[in-house]
Protein backbone atom coordinates (compact mmCIF):
# COMPACT_ATOMS: atom_id res chain seq x y z
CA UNK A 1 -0.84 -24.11 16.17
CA UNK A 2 0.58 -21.44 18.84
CA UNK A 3 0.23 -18.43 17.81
CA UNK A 4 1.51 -14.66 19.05
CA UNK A 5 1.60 -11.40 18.62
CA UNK A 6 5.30 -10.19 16.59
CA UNK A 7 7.61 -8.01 18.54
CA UNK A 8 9.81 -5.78 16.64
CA UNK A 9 13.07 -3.80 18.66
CA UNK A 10 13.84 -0.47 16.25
CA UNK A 11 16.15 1.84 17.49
CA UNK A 12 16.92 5.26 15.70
CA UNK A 13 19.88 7.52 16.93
CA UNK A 14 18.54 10.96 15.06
CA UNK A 15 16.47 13.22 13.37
CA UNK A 16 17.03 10.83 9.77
CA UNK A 17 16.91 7.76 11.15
CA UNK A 18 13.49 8.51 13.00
CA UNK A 19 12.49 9.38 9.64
CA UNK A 20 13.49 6.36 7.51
CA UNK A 21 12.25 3.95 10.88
CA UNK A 22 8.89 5.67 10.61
CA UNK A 23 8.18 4.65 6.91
CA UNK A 24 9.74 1.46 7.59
CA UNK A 25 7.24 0.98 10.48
CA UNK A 26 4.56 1.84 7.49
CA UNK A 27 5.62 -0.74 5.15
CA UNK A 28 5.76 -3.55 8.06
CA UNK A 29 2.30 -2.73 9.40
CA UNK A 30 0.76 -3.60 6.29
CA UNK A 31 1.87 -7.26 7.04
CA UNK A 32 1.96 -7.29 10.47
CA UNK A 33 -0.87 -5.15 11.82
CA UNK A 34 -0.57 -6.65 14.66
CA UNK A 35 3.28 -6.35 15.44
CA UNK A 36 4.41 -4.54 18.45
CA UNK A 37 7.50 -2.22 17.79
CA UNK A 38 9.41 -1.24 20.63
CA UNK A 39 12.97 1.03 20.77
CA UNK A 40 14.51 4.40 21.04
CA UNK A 41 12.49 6.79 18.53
CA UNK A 42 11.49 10.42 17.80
CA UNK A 43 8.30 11.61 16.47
CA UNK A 44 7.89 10.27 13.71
CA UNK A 45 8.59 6.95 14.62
CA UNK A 46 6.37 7.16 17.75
CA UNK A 47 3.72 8.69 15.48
CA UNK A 48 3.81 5.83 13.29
CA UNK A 49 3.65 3.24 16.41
CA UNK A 50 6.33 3.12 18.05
CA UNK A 51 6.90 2.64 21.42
CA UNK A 52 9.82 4.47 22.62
CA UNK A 53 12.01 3.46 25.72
CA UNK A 54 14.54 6.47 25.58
CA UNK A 55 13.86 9.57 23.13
CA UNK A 56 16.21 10.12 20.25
CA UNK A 57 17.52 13.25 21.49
CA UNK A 58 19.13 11.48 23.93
CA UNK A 59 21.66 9.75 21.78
CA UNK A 60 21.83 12.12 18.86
CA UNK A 61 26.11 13.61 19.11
CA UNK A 62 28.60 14.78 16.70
CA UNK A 63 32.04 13.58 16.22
CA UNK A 64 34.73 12.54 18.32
CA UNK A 65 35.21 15.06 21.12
CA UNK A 66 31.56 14.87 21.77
CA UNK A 67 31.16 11.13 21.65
CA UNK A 68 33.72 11.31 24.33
CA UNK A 69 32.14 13.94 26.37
CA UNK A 70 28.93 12.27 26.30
CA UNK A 71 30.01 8.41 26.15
CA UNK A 72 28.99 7.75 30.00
CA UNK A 73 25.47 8.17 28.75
CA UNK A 74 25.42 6.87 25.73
CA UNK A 75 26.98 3.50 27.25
CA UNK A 76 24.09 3.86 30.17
CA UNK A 77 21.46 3.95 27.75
CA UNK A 78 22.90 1.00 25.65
CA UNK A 79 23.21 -1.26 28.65
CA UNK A 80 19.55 -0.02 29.48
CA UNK A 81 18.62 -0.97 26.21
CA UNK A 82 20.98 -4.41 25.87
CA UNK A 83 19.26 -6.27 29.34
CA UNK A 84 15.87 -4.99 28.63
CA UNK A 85 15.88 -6.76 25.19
CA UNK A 86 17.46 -10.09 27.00
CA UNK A 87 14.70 -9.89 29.57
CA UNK A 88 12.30 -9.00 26.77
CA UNK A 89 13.46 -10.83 23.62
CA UNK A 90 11.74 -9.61 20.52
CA UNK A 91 11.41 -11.05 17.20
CA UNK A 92 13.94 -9.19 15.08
CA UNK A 93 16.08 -6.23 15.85
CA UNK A 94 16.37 -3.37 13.86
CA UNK A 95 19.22 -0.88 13.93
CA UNK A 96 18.95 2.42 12.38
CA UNK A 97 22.33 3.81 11.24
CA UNK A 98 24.48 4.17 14.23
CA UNK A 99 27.04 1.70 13.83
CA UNK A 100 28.73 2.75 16.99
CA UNK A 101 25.29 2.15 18.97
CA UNK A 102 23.61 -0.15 17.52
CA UNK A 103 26.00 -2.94 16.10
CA UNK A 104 27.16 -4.26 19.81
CA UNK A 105 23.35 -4.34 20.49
CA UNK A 106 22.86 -6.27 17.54
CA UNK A 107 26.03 -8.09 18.31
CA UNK A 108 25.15 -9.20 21.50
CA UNK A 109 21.01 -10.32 20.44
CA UNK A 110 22.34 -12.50 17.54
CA UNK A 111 24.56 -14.51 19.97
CA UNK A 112 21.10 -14.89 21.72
CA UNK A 113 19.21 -16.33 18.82
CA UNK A 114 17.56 -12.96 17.74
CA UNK A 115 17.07 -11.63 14.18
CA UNK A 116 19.06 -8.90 13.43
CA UNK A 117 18.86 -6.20 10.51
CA UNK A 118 20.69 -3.26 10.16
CA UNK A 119 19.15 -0.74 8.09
CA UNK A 120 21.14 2.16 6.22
CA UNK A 121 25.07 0.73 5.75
CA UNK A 122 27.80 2.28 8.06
CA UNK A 123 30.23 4.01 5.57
CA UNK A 124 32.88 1.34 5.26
CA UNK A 125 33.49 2.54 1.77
CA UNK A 126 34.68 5.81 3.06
CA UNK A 127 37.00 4.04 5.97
CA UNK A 128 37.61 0.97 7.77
CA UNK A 129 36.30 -1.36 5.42
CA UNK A 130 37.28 -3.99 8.01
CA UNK A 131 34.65 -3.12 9.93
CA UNK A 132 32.63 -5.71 7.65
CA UNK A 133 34.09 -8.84 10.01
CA UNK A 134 32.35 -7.28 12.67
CA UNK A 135 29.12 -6.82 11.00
CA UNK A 136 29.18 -10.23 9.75
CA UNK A 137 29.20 -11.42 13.48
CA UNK A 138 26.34 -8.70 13.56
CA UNK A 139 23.76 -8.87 11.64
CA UNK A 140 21.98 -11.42 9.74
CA UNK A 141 20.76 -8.92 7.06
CA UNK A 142 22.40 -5.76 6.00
CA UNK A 143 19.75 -3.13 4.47
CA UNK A 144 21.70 -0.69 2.17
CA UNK A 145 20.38 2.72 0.63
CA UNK A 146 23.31 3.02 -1.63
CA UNK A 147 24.06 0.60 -4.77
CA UNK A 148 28.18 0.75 -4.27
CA UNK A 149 27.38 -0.07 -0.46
CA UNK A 150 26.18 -3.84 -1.89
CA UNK A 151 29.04 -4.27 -3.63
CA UNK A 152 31.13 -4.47 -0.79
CA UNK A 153 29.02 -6.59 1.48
CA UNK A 154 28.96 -9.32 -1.54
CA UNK A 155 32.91 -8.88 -1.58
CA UNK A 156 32.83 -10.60 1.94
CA UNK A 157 29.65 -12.94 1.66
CA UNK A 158 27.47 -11.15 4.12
CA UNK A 159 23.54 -10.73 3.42
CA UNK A 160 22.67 -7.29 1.93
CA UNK A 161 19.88 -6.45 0.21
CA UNK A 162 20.26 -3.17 -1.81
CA UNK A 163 16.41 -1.28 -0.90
CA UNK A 164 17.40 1.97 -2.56
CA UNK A 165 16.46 4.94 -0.64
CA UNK A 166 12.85 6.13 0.73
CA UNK A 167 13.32 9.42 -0.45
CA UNK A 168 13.64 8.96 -4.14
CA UNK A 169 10.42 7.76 -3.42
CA UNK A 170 8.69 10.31 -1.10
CA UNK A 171 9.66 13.16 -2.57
CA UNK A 172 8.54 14.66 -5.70
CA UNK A 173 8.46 18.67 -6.65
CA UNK A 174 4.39 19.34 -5.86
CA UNK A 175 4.82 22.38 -3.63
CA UNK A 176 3.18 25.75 -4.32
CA UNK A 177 6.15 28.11 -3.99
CA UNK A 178 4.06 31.18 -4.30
CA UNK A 179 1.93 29.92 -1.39
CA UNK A 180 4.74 28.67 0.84
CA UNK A 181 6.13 31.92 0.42
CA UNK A 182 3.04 33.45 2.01
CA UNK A 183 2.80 31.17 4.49
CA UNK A 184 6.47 31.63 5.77
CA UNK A 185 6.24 35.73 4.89
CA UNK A 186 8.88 35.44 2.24
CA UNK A 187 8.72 38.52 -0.50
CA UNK A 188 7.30 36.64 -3.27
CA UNK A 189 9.53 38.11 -6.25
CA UNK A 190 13.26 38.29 -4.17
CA UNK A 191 15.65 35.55 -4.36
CA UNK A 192 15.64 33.14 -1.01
CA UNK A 193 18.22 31.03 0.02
CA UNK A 194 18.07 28.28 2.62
CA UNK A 195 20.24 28.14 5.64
CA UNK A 196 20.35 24.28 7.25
CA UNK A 197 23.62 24.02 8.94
CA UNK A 198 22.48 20.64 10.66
CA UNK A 199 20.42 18.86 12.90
CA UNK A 200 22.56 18.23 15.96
CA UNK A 201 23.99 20.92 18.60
CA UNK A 202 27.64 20.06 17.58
CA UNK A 203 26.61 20.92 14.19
CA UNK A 204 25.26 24.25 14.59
CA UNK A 205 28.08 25.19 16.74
CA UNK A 206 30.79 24.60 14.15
CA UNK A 207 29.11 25.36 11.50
CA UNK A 208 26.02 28.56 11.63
CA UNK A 209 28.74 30.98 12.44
CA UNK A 210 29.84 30.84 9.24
CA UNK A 211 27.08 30.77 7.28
CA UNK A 212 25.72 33.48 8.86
CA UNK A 213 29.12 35.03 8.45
CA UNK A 214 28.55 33.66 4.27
CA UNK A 215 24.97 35.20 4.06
CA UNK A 216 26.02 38.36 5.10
CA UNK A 217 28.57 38.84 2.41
CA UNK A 218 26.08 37.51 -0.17
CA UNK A 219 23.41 40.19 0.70
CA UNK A 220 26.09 42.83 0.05
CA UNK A 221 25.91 41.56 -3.90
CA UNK A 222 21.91 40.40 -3.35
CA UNK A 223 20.44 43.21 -1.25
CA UNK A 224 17.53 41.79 -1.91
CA UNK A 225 18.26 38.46 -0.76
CA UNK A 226 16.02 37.16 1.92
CA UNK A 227 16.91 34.15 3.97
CA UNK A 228 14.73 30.39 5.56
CA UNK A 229 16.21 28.39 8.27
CA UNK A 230 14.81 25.40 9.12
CA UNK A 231 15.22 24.59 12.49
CA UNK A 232 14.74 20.27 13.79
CA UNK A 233 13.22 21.63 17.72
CA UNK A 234 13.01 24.69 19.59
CA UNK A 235 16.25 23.98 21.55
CA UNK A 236 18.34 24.23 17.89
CA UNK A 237 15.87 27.43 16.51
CA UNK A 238 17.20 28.95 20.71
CA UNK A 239 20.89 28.22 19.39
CA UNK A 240 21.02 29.33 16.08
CA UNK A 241 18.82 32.74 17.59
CA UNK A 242 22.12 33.11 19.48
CA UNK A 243 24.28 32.72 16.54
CA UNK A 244 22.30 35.26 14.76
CA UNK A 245 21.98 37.79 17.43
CA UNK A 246 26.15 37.51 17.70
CA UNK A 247 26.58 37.36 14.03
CA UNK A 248 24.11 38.76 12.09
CA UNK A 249 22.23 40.45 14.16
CA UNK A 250 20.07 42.42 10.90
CA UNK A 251 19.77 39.65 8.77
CA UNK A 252 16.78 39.02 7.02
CA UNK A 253 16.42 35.45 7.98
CA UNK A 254 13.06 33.53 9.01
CA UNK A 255 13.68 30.75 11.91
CA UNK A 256 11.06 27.94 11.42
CA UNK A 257 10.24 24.79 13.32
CA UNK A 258 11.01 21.18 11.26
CA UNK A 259 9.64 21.72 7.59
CA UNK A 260 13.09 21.67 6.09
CA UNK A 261 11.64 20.35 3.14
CA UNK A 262 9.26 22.83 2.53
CA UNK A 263 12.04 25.69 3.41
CA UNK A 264 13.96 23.96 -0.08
CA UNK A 265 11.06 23.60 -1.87
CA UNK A 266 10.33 27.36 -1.29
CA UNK A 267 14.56 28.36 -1.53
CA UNK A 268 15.67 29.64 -4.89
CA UNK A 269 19.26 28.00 -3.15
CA UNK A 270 20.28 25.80 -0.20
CA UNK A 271 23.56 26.80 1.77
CA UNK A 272 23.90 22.99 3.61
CA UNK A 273 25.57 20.68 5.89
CA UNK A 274 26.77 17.71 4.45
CA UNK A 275 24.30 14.85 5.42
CA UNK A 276 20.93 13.53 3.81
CA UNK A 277 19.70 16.76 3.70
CA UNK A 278 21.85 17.04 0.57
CA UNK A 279 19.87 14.47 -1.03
CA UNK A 280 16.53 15.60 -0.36
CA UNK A 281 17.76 18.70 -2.01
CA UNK A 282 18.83 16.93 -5.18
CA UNK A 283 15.32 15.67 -4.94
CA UNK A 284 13.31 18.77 -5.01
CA UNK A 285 15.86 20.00 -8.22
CA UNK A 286 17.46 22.89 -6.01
CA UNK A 287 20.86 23.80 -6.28
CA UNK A 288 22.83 23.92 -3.81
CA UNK A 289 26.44 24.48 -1.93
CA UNK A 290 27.47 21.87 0.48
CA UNK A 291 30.04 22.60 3.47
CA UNK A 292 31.10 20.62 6.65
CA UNK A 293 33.22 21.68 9.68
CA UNK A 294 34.52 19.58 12.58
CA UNK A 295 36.51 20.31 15.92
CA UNK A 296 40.40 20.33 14.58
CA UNK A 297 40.85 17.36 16.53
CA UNK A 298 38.09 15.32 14.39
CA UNK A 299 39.51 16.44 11.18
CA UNK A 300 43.05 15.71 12.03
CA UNK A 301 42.19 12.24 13.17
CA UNK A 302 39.46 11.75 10.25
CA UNK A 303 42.03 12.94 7.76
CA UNK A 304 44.45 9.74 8.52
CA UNK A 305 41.55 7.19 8.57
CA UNK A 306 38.89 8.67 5.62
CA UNK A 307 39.73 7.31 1.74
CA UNK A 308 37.19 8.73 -0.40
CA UNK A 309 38.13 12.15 -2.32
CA UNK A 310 34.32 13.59 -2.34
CA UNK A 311 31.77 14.45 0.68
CA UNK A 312 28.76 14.95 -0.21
CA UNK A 313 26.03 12.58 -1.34
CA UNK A 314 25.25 14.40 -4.83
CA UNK A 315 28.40 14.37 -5.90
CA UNK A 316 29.40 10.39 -4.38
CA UNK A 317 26.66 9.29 -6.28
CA UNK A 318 27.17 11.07 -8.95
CA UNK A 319 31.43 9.41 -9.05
CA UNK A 320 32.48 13.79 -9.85
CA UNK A 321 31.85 17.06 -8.43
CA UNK A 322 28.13 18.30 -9.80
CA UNK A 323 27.83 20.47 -6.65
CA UNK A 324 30.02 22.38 -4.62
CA UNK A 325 31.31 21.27 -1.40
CA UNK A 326 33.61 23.07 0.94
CA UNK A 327 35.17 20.89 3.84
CA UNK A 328 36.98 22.00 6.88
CA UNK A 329 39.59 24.47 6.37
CA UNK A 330 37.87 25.51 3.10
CA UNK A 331 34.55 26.16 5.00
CA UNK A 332 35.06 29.63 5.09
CA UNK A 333 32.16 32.38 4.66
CA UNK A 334 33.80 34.25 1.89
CA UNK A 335 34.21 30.50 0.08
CA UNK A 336 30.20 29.91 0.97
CA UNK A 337 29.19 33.21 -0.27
CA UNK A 338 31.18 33.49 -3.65
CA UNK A 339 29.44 30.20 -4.41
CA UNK A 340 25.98 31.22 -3.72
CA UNK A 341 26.95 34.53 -5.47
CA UNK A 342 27.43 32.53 -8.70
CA UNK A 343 24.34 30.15 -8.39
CA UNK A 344 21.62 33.61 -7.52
CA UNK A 345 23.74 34.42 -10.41
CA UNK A 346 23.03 31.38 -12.85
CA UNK A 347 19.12 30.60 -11.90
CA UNK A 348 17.15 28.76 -12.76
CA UNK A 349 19.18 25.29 -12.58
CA UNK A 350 20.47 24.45 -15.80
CA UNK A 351 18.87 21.31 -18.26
CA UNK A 352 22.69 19.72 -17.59
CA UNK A 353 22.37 19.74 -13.52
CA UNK A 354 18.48 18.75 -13.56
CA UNK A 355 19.49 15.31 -16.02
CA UNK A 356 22.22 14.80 -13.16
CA UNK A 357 20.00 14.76 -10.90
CA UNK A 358 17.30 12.89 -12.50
CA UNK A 359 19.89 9.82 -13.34
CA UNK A 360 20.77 9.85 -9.64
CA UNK A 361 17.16 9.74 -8.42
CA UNK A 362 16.04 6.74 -10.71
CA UNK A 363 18.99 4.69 -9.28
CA UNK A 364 17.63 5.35 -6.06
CA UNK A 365 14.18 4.60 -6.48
CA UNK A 366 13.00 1.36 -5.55
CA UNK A 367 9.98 1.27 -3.48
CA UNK A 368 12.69 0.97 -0.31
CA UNK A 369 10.93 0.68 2.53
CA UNK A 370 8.70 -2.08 0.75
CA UNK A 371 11.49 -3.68 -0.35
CA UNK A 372 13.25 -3.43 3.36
CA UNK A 373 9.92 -4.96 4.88
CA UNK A 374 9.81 -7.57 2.64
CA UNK A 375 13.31 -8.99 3.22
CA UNK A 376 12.47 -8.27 6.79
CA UNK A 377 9.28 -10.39 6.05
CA UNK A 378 11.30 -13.14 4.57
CA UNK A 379 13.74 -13.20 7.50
CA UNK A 380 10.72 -13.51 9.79
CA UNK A 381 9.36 -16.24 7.51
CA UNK A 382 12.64 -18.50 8.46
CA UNK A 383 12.90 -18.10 12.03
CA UNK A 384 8.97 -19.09 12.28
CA UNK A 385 8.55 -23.26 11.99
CA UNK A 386 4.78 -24.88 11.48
CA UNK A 387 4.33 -24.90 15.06
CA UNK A 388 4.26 -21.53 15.78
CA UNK A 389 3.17 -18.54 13.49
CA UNK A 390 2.69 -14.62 13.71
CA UNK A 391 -0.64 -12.72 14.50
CA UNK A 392 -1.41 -10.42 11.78
């Protein structure tokens, strides 16, 4: 019986995916010791085992104009990545999020005869559900977070396998606020909100301007306020410096590297970008204000092609508006700061909001990225025939 050591291709595009292909990588080593995994990855990922052919920073954009501005590279790096995987086959193919990036990979490895999962659903419920035909040629296996993703995969007969999300499993409320305080020199007693206007450079720049701008008008009802923001590398914590300099300049406001989960956990409030950082938010019980802002351009074209009616994650899940949210034209720092205004003003979170929250967190937690390796596992299981099996 031949046997060989298991080669697994996962590719993450950002800071989220890197997290969710890190505990993924987890979950499969405890099979597969032995496997080899091989892709684009951050930290996390290449903490966890990884080996990583082109960093994640290299592919991580925002919107539209910046896709377009950046596309040259982004189609260099997938052609990289496309013949390396033909000249080095591996065993299955995992694509993080990143439809745009990762489904013509996939595409183009299942018409070879390679396995290929995609893990974390593009957001065909929110437009161009027809995108599903396309996946189907795809991907053999369709990994989604989100329970009313599923549904729509079953609609067209294509293999999904609803994992829930790794979060409702990671993270629980066991953080000593009194000591994180200390460690970040926060006052212990005033309020603190958190300030995460995103991961990604387009992000920041539409976006921290006005919640700088929103955090400025909230200290003049909260002198007392002090502020956390959690910065993903020292080239976004240089940005939003400038932002703050420009902006704010005497803000009370305490830059820190990564640890944007601790910088909730220790937040009385979180001012946020619309993204998974809402959930992990939901998570650690905080309340919170949501906002998003795009180039005009983006919205404009967004506007004619996006059906749902709600943005953010807490409230999606949750089918009505538990949290605020403030898109686009309505992202404005007087909006932000009224809204943060009222929350200071309503602490702590109310026994309504924290049985929201709990209902949404039980729906999501499922042991995901167990379940994810085992249907990965079972894939695997197929493609292998008596005459040849997997080192482990």
């Amino acid at each position: 019986m031949q046997m060989r050591q298991l080669k697994i291709a996962i590719i993450a595009a950002e800071a989220s995916g890197d997290m969710l292909g890190a505990s993924l990588i987890t979950a499969l080593k405890k099979y597969y010791p032995n496997a080899e995994f091989i892709g684009i990855a951050g930290e996390a990922m290449h903490a966890a085992g990884c080996e990583t052919l082109v960093p994640v920073n290299q592919l991580s954009v925002m919107g539209i104009v910046e896709v377009l501005k950046k596309l040259p590279r982004l189609l260099k790096i997938r052609k990289h990545i496309i013949q390396y995987f033909f000249e080095n086959p591996p065993d299955i193919y995992i694509g993080i999020d990143a439809p745009d990036f990762n489904l013509p990979i996939e595409k183009q490895l299942k018409k070879r005869g390679v396995l290929t999962v995609h893990y974390n659903s593009p957001t065909i419920w929110a437009w161009r559900e027809k995108r599903v035909h396309n996946i189907a040629k795809s991907v053999n296996l369709m990994l989604a977070l989100f329970p009313f993703e599923a549904a729509i995969y079953e609609k067209y007969n294509i293999p999904v396998r609803f994992i829930g999300h790794p979060l409702a499993d990671e993270i629980n409320h066991a953080y000593d606020v009194n000591q994180l305080r200390y460690q970040f020199g926060l006052p212990q007693k005033a309020p603190i909100v958190a300030l995460m206007p995103g991961s990604r450079k387009g992000e920041l720049t539409q976006i921290a301007p006005v919640f700088l701008k929103a955090a400025k008008l909230l200290m003049l009802k909260h002198p007392d306020v002090s502020f956390i923001a959690p910065m993903v590398n020292e080239q976004r914590a240089k940005q939003f410096t400038q932002y703050l300099e420009k902006y704010a300049k005497h803000l009370p406001v305490k830059i820190i590297l990564s640890q944007s989960r601790e910088a909730m956990a220790v937040s009385d409030i979180v001012l946020l970008a619309s993204g998974t950082a809402t959930l992990e938010a939901l998570l650690l019980n905080k309340p919170m204000i949501v906002a998003y802002k795009v180039p005009f351009i983006n919205y404009v074209i967004g506007k004619l092609l996006i059906k749902i009616d709600k943005f953010a994650l807490p409230n999606l899940l949750a089918k009505e508006y538990i949290v605020p949210e403030f898109i686009q034209q309505n992202c404005t720092p007087e909006n932000l700061a009224n809204a943060a205004n009222t929350q200071l003003n309503h602490l702590p979170i109310s026994d309504v909001m924290l049985s929201r929250y709990q209902k949404i967190r039980q729906g999501l937690q499922r042991d995901a990225s167990e379940h994810a390796a085992l249907a990965i596992g079972q894939l695997l299981e197929l493609k292998f025939n008596k005459h040849e099996t997997i080192k482990v």
